[in-house]
N, C-alpha and C. Protein backbone atom coordinates (compact mmCIF):
# COMPACT_ATOMS: atom_id res chain seq x y z
N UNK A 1 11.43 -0.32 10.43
CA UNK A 1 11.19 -1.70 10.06
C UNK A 1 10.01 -2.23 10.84
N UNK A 2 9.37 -3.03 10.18
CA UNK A 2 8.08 -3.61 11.09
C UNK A 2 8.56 -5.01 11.91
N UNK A 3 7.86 -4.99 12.89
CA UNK A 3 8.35 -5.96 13.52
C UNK A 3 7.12 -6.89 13.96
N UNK A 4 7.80 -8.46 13.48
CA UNK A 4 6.85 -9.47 13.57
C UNK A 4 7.61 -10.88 14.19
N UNK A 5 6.70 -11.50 14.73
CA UNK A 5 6.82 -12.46 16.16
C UNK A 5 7.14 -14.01 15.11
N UNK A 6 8.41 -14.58 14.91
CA UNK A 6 8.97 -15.95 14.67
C UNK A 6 8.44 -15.58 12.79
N UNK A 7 9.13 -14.92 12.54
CA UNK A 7 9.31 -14.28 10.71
C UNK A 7 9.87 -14.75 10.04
N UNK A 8 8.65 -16.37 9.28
CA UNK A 8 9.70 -16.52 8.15
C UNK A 8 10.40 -16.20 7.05
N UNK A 9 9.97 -14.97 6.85
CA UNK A 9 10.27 -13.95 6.06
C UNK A 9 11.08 -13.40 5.83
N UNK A 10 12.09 -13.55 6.91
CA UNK A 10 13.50 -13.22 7.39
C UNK A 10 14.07 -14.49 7.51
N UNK A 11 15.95 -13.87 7.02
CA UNK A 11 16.59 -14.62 6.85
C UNK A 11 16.85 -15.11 9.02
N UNK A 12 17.01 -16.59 9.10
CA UNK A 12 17.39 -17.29 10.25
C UNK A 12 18.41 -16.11 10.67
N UNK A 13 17.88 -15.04 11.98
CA UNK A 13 19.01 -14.96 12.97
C UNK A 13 18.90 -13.18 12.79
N UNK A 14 17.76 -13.04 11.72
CA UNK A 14 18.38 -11.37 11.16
C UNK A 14 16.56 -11.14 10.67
N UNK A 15 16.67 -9.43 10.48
CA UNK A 15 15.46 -8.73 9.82
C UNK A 15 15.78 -8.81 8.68
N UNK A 16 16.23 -8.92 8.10
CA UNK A 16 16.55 -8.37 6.95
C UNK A 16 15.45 -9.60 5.77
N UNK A 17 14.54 -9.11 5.11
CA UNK A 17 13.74 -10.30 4.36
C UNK A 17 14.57 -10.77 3.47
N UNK A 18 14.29 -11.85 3.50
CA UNK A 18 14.44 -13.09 1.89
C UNK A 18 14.03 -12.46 1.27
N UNK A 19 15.25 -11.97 0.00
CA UNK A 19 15.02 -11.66 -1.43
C UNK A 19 15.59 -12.19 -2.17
N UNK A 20 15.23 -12.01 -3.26
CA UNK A 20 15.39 -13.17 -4.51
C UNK A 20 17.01 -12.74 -5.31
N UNK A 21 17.77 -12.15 -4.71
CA UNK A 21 19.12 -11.36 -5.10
C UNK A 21 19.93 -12.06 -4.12
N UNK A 22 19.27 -12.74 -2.82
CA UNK A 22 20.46 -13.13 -2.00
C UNK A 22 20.75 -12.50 -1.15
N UNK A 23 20.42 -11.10 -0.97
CA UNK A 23 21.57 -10.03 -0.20
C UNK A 23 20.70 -10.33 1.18
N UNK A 24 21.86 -10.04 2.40
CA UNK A 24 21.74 -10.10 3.50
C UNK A 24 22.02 -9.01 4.50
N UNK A 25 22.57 -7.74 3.78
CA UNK A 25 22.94 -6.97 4.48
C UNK A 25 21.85 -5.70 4.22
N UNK A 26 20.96 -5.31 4.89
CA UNK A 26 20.10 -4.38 4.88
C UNK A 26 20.01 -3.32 3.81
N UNK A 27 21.50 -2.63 4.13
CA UNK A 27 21.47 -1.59 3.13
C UNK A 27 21.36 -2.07 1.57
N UNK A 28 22.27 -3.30 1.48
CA UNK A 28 22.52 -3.48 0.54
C UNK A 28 20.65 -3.93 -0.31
N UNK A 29 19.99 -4.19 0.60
CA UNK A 29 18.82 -4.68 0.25
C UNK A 29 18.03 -3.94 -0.36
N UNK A 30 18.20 -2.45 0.73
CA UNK A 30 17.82 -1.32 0.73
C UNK A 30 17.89 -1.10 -0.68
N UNK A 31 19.00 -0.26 -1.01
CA UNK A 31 19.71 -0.66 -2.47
C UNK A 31 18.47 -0.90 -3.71
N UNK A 32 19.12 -2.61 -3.46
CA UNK A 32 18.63 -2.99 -4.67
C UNK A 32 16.64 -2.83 -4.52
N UNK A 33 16.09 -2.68 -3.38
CA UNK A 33 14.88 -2.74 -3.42
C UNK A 33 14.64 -1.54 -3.78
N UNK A 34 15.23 0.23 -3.75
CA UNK A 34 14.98 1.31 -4.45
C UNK A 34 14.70 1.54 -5.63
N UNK A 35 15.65 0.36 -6.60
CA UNK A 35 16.43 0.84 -7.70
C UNK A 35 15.28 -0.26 -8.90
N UNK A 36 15.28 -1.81 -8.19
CA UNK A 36 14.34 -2.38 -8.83
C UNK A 36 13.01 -1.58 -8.57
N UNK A 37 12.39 -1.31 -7.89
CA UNK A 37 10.79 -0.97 -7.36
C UNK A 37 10.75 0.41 -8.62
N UNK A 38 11.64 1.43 -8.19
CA UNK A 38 11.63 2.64 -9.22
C UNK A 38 11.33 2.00 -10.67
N UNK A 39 12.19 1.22 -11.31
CA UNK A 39 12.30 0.78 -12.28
C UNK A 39 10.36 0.27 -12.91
N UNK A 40 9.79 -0.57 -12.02
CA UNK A 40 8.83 -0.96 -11.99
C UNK A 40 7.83 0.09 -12.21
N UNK A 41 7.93 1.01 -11.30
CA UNK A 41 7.12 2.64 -11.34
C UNK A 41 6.58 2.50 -12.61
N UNK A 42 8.05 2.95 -13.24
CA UNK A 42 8.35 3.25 -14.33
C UNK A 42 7.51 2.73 -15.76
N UNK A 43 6.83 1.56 -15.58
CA UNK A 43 6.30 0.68 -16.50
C UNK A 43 4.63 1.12 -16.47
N UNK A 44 3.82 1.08 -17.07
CA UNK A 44 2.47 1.16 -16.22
C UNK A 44 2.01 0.20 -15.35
N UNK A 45 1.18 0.43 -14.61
CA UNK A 45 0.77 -0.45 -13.02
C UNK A 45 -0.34 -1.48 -14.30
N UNK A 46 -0.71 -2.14 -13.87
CA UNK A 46 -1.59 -3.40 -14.08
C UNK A 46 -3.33 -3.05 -14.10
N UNK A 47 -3.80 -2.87 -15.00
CA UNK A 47 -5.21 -2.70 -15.23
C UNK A 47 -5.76 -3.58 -14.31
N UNK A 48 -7.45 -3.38 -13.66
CA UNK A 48 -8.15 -4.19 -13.34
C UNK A 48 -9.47 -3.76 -12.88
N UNK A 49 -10.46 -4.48 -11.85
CA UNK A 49 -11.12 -4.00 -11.36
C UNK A 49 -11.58 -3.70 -9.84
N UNK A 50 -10.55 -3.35 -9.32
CA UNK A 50 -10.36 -2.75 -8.22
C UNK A 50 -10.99 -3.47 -7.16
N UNK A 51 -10.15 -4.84 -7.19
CA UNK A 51 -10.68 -5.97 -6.40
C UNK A 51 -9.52 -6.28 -5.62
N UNK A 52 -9.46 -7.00 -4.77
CA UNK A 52 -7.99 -8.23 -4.15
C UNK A 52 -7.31 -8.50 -5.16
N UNK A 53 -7.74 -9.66 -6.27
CA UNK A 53 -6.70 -9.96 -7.31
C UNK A 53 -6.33 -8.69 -7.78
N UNK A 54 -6.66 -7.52 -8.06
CA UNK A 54 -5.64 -6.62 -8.79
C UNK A 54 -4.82 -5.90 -7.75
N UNK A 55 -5.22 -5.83 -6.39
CA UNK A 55 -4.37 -4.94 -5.48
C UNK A 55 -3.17 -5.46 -5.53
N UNK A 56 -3.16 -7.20 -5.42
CA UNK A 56 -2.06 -8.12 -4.98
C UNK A 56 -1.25 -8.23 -6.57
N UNK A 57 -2.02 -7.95 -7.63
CA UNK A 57 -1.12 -8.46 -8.91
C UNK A 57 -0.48 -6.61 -8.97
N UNK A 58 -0.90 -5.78 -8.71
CA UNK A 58 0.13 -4.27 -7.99
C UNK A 58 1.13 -4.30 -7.46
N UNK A 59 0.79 -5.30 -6.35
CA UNK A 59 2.18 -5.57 -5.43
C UNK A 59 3.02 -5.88 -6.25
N UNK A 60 2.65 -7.21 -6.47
CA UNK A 60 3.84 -8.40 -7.57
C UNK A 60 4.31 -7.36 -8.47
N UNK A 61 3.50 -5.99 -9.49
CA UNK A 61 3.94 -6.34 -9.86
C UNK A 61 5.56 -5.06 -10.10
N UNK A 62 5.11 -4.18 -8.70
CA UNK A 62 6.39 -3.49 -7.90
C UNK A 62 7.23 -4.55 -7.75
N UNK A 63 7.10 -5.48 -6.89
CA UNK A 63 7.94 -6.38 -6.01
C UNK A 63 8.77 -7.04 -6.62
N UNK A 64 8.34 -7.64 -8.08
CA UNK A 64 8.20 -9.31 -8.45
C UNK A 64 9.89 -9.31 -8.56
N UNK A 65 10.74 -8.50 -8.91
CA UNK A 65 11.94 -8.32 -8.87
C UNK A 65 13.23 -8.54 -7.28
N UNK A 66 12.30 -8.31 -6.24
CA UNK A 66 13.06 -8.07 -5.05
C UNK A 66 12.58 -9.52 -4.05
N UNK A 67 11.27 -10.43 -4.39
CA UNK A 67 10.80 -10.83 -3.17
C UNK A 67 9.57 -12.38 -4.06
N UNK A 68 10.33 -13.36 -3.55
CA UNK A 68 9.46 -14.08 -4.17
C UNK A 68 7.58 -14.17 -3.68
N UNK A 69 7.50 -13.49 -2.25
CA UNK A 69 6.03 -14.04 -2.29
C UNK A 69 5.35 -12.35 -2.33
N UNK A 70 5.88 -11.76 -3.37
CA UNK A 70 5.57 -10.43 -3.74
C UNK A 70 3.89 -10.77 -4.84
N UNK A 71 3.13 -10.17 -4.13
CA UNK A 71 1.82 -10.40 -4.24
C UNK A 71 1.14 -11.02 -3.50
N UNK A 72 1.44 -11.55 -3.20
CA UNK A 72 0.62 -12.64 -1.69
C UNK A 72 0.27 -11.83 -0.50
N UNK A 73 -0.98 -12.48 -0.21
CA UNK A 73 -1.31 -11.70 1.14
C UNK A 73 -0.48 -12.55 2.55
N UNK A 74 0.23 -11.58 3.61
CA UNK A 74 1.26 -11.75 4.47
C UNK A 74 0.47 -13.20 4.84
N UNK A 75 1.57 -13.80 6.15
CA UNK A 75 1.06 -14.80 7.15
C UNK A 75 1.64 -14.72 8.41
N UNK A 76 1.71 -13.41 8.63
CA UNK A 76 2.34 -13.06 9.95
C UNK A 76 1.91 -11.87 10.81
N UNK A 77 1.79 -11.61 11.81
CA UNK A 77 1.45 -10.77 12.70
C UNK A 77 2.72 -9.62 12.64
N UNK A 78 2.09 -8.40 12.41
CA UNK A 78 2.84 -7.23 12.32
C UNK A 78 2.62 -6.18 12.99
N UNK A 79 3.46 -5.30 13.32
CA UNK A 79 3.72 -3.62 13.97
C UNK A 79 4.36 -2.80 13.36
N UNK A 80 3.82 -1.66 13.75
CA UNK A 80 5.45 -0.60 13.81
C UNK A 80 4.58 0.45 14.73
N UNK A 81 5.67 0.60 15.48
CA UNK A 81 5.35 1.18 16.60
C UNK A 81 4.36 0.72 17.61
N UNK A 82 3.31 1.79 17.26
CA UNK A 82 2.53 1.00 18.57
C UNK A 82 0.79 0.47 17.53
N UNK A 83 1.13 0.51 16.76
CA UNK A 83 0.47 0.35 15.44
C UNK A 83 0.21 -0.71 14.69
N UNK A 84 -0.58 -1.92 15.78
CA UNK A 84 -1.12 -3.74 15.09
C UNK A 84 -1.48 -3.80 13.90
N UNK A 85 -1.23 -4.21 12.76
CA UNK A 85 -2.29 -4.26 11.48
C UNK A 85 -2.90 -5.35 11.57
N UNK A 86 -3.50 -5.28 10.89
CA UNK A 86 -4.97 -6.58 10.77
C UNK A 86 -3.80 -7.95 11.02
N UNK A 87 -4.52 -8.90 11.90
CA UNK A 87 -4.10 -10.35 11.61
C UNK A 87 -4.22 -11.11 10.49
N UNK A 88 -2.82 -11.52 10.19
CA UNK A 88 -2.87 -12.38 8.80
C UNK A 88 -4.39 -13.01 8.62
N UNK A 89 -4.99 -13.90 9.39
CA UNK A 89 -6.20 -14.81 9.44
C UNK A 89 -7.41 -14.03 9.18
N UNK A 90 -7.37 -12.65 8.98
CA UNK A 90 -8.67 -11.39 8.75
C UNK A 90 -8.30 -10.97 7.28
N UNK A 91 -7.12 -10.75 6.85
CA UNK A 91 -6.95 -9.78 5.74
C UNK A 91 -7.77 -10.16 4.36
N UNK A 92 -8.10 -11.27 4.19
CA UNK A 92 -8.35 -11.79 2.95
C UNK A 92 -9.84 -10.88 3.18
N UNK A 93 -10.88 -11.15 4.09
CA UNK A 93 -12.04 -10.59 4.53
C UNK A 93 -12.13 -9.59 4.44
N UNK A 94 -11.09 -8.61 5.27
CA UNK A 94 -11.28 -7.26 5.02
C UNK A 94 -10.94 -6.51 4.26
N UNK A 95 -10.07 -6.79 2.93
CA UNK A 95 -9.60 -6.21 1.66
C UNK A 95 -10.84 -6.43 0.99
N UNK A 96 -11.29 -7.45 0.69
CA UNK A 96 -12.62 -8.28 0.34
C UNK A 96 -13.99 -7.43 0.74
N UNK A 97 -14.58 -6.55 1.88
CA UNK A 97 -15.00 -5.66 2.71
C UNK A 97 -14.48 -4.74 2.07
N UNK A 98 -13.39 -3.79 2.25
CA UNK A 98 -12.59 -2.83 1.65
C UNK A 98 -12.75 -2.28 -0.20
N UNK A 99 -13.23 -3.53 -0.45
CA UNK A 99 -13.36 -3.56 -2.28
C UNK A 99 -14.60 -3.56 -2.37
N UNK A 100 -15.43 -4.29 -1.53
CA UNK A 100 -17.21 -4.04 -1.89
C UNK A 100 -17.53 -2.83 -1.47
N UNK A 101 -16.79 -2.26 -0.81
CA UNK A 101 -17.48 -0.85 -0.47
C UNK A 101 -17.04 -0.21 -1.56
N UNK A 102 -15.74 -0.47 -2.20
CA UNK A 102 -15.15 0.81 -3.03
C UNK A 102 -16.12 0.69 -3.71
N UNK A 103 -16.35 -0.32 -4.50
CA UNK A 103 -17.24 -0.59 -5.90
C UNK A 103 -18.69 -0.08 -5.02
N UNK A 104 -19.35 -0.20 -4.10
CA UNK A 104 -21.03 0.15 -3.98
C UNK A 104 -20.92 1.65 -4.18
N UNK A 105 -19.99 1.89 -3.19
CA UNK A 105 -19.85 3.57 -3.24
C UNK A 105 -19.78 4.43 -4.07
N UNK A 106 -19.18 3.77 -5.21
CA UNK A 106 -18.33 4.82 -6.61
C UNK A 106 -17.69 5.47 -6.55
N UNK A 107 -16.20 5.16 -5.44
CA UNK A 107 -15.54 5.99 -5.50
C UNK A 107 -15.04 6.58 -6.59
N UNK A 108 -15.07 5.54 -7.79
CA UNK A 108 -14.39 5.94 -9.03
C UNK A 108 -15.12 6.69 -9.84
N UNK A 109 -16.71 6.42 -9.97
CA UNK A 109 -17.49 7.08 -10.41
C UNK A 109 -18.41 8.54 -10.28
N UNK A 110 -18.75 9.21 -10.98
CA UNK A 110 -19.75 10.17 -10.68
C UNK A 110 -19.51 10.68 -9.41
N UNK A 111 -18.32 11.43 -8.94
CA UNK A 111 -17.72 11.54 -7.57
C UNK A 111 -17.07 13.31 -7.92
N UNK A 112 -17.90 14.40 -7.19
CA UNK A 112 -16.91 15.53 -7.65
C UNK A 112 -15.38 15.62 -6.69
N UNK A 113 -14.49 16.20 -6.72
CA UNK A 113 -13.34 16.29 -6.07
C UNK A 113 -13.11 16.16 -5.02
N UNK A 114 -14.31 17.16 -4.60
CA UNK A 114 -14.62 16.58 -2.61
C UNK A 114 -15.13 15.47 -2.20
N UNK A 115 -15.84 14.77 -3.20
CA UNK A 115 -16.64 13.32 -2.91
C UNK A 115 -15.42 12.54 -3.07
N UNK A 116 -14.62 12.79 -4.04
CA UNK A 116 -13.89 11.51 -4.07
C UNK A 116 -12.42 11.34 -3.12
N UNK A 117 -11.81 12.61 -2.35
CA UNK A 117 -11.48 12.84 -1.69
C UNK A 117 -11.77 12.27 -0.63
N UNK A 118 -12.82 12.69 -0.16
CA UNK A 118 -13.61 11.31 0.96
C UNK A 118 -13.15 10.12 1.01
N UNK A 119 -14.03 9.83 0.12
CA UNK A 119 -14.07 8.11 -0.31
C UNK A 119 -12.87 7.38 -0.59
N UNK A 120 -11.82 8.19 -1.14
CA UNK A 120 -10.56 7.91 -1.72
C UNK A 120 -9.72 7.66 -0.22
N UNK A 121 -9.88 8.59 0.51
CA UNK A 121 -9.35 8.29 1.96
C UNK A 121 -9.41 7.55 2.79
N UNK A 122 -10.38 7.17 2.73
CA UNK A 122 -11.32 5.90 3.34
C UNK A 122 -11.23 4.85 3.31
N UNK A 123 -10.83 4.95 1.94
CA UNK A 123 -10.38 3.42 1.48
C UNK A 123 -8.93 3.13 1.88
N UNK A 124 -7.84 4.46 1.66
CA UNK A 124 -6.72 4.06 1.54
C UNK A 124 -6.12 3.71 3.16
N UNK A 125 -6.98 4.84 4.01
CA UNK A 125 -7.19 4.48 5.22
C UNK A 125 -7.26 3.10 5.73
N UNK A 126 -7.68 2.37 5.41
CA UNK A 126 -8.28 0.70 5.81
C UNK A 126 -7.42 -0.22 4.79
N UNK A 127 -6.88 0.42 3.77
CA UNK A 127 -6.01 -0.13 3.25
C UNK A 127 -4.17 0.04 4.39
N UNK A 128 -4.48 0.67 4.74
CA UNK A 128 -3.24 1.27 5.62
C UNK A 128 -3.22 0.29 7.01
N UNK A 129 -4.69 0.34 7.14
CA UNK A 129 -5.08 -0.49 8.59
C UNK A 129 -5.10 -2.08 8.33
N UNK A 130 -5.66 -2.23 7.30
CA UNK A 130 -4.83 -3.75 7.32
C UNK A 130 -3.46 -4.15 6.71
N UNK A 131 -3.22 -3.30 5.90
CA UNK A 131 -1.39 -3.71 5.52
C UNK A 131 -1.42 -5.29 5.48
N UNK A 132 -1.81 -5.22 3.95
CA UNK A 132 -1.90 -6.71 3.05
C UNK A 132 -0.53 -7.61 2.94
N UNK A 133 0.60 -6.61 2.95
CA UNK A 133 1.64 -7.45 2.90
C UNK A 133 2.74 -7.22 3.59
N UNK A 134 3.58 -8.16 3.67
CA UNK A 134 4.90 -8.35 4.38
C UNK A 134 5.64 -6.77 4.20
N UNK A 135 5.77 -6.63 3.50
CA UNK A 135 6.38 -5.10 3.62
C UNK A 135 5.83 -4.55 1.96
N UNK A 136 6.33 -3.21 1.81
CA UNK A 136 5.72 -2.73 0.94
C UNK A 136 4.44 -2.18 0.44
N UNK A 137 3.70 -2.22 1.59
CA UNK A 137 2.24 -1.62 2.13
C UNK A 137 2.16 -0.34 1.13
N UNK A 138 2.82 0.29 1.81
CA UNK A 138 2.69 1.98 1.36
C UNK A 138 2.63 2.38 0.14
N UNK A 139 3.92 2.00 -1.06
CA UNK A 139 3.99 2.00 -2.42
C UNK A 139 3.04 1.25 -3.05
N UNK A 140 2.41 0.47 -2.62
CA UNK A 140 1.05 -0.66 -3.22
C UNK A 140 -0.09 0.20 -2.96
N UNK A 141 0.02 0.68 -1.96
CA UNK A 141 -1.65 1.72 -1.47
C UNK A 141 -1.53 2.68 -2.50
N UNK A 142 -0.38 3.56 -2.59
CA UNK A 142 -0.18 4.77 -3.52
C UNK A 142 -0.19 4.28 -5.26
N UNK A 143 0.03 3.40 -5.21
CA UNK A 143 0.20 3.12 -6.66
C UNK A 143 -1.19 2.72 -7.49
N UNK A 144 -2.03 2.12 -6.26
CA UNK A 144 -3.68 1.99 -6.40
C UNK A 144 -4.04 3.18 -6.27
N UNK A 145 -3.88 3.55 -5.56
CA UNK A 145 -4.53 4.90 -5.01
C UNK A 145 -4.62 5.97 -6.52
N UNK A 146 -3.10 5.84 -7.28
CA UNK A 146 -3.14 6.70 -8.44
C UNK A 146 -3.73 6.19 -9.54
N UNK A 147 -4.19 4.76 -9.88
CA UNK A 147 -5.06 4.15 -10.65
C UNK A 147 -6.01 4.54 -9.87
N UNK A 148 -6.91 4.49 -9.07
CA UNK A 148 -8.03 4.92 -9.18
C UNK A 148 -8.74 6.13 -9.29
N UNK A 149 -7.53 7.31 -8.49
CA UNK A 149 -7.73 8.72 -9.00
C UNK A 149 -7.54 9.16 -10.63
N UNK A 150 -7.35 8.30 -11.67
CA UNK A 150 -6.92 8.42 -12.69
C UNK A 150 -8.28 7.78 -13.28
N UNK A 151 -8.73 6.74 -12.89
CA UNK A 151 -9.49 6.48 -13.36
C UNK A 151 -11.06 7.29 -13.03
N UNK A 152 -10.94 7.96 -11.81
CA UNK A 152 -11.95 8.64 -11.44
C UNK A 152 -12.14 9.99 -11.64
N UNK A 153 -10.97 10.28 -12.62
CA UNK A 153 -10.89 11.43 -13.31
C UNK A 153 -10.38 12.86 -12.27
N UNK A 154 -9.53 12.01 -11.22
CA UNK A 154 -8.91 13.02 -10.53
C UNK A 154 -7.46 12.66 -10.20
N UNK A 155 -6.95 12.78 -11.33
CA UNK A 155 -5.12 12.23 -11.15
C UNK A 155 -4.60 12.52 -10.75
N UNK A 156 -3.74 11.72 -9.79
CA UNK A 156 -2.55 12.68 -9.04
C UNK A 156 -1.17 12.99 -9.28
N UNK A 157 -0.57 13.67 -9.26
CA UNK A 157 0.78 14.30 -8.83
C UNK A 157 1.26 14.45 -8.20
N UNK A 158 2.22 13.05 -8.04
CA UNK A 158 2.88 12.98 -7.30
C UNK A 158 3.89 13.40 -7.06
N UNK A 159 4.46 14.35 -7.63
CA UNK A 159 5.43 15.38 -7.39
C UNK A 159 5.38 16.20 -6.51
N UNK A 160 3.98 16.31 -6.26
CA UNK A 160 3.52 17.20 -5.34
C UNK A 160 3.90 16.60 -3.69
N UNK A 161 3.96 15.18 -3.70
CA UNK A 161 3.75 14.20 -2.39
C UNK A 161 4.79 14.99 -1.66
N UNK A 162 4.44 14.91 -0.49
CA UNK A 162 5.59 15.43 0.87
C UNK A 162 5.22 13.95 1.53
N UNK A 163 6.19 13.36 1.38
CA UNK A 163 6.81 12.19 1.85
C UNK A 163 6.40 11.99 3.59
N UNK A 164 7.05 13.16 4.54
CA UNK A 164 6.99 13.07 5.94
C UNK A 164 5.06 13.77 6.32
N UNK A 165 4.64 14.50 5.61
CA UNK A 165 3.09 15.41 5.81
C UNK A 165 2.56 13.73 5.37
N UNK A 166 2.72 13.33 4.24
CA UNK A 166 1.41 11.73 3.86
C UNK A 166 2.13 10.54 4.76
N UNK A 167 3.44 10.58 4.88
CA UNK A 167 3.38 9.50 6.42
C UNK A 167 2.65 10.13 7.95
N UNK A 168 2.60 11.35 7.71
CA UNK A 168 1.96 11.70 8.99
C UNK A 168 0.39 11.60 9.09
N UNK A 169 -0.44 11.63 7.80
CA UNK A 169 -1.58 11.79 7.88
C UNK A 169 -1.80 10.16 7.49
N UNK A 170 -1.12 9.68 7.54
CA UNK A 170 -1.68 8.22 7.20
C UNK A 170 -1.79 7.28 8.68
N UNK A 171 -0.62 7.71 9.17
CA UNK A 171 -0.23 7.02 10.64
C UNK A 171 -1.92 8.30 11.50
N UNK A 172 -2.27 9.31 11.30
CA UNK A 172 -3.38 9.64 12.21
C UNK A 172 -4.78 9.27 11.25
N UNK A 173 -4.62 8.44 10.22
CA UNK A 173 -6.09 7.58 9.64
C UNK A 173 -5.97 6.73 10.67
N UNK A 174 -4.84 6.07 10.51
CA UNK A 174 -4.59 4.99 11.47
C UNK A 174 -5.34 4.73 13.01
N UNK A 175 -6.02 6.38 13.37
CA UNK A 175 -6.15 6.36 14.66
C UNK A 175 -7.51 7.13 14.41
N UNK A 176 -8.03 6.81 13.26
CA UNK A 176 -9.36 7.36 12.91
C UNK A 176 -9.59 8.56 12.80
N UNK A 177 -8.42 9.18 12.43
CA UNK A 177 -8.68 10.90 12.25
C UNK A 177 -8.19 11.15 10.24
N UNK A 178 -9.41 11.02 9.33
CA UNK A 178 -9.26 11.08 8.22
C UNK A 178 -9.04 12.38 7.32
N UNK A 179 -9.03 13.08 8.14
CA UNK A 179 -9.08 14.57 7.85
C UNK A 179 -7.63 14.76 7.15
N UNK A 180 -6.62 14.60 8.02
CA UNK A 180 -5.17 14.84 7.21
C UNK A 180 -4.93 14.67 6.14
N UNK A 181 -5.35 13.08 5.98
CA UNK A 181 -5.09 12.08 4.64
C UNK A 181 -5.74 12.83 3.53
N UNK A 182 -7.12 13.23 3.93
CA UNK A 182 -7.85 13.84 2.68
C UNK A 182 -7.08 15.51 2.42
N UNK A 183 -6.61 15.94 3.33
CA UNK A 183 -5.64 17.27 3.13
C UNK A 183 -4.32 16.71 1.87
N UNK A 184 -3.83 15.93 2.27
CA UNK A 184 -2.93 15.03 1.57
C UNK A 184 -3.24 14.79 -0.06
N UNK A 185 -4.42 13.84 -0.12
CA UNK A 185 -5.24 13.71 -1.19
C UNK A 185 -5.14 15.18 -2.47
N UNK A 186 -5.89 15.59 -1.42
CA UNK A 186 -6.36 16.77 -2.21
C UNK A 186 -5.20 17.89 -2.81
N UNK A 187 -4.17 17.47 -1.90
CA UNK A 187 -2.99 18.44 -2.67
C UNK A 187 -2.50 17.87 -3.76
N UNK A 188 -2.77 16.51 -3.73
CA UNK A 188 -1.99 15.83 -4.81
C UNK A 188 -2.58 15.83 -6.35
N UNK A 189 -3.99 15.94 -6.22
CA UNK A 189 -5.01 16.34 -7.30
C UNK A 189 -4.64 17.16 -8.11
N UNK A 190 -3.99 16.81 -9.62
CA UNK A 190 -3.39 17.93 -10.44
C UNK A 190 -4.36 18.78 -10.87
């Protein structure tokens, strides 16, 4: 669980976030946040142009079932572990930063497998490092992440994902070592 300093996000007295179901007991949250989010998967993700408004209408539109300010960028100072993400008061800037590069660069474009591998990392990297929202970071990065490898004509398969290997190479982007992530990447490339 991430942990953040006077969270209104949480119910008075407990971690457990305000969701739009009521529930207060973790697991039970747990639960219903598996079962709705899967469901969502399930639908296609939200066309756009690989800006802020479409990252955040991604979130919503995983979330929009579990969490009313599902899409919104956070307003709270966060961790996990020993691991600060961007301050609420930066994120708008650096997603904003984060998207002008995607678009100058082309990640999506004219990019062979190893180019976009790169670039694809890079981004998701700094997408990782600021962690746009209250929770749910990870499934929002990946779910972009597969719109744009799809659109860049390198789709992934996620069947392929090893769950504990892409939390591990994401947490060492985290620490500026991009190499894993793109190991990661690249396995996932059907």
């Amino acid at each position: 669980m991430y942990e953040a300093i006077s969270d209104p996000y949480c119910y008075s007295g407990s971690t457990v976030l305000i969701n739009i179901p009521g529930l207060t007991a973790r697991a039970e949250l747990d639960r219903f946040e598996a079962v709705a989010t899967a469901r969502r998967f399930q639908e296609p993700m939200p066309a756009g142009r690989w800006g802020l408004r479409h990252y955040c209408t991604i979130h919503h539109h995983i979330f929009r079932d579990v969490y009313s300010w599902a899409g919104r960028l956070r307003t709270v100072r966060i961790s996990k572990g020993d691991s600060v993400f961007c301050y609420p008061e930066r994120i708008d800037a650096e997603l904003r930063r984060v998207f002008t590069e995607l678009r100058r660069n082309n990640v999506v474009r004219q990019r062979d497998r190893a180019g976009f591998v790169t670039g694809a990392a890079h981004v998701l990297a700094d997408l990782n490092a600021i962690h746009a929202f209250r929770d749910g970071n990870g499934r929002a990065q990946l779910a972009f992440m597969t719109l744009l490898a799809a659109q860049a004509g390198h789709p992934l398969d996620l069947k392929r994902l090893d769950p504990p290997a892409f939390l591990s190479a994401m947490i060492a982007s985290f620490q500026s070592d991009e190499e894993p992530l793109k190991a990661q990447l690249a396995n996932l490339i059907a």
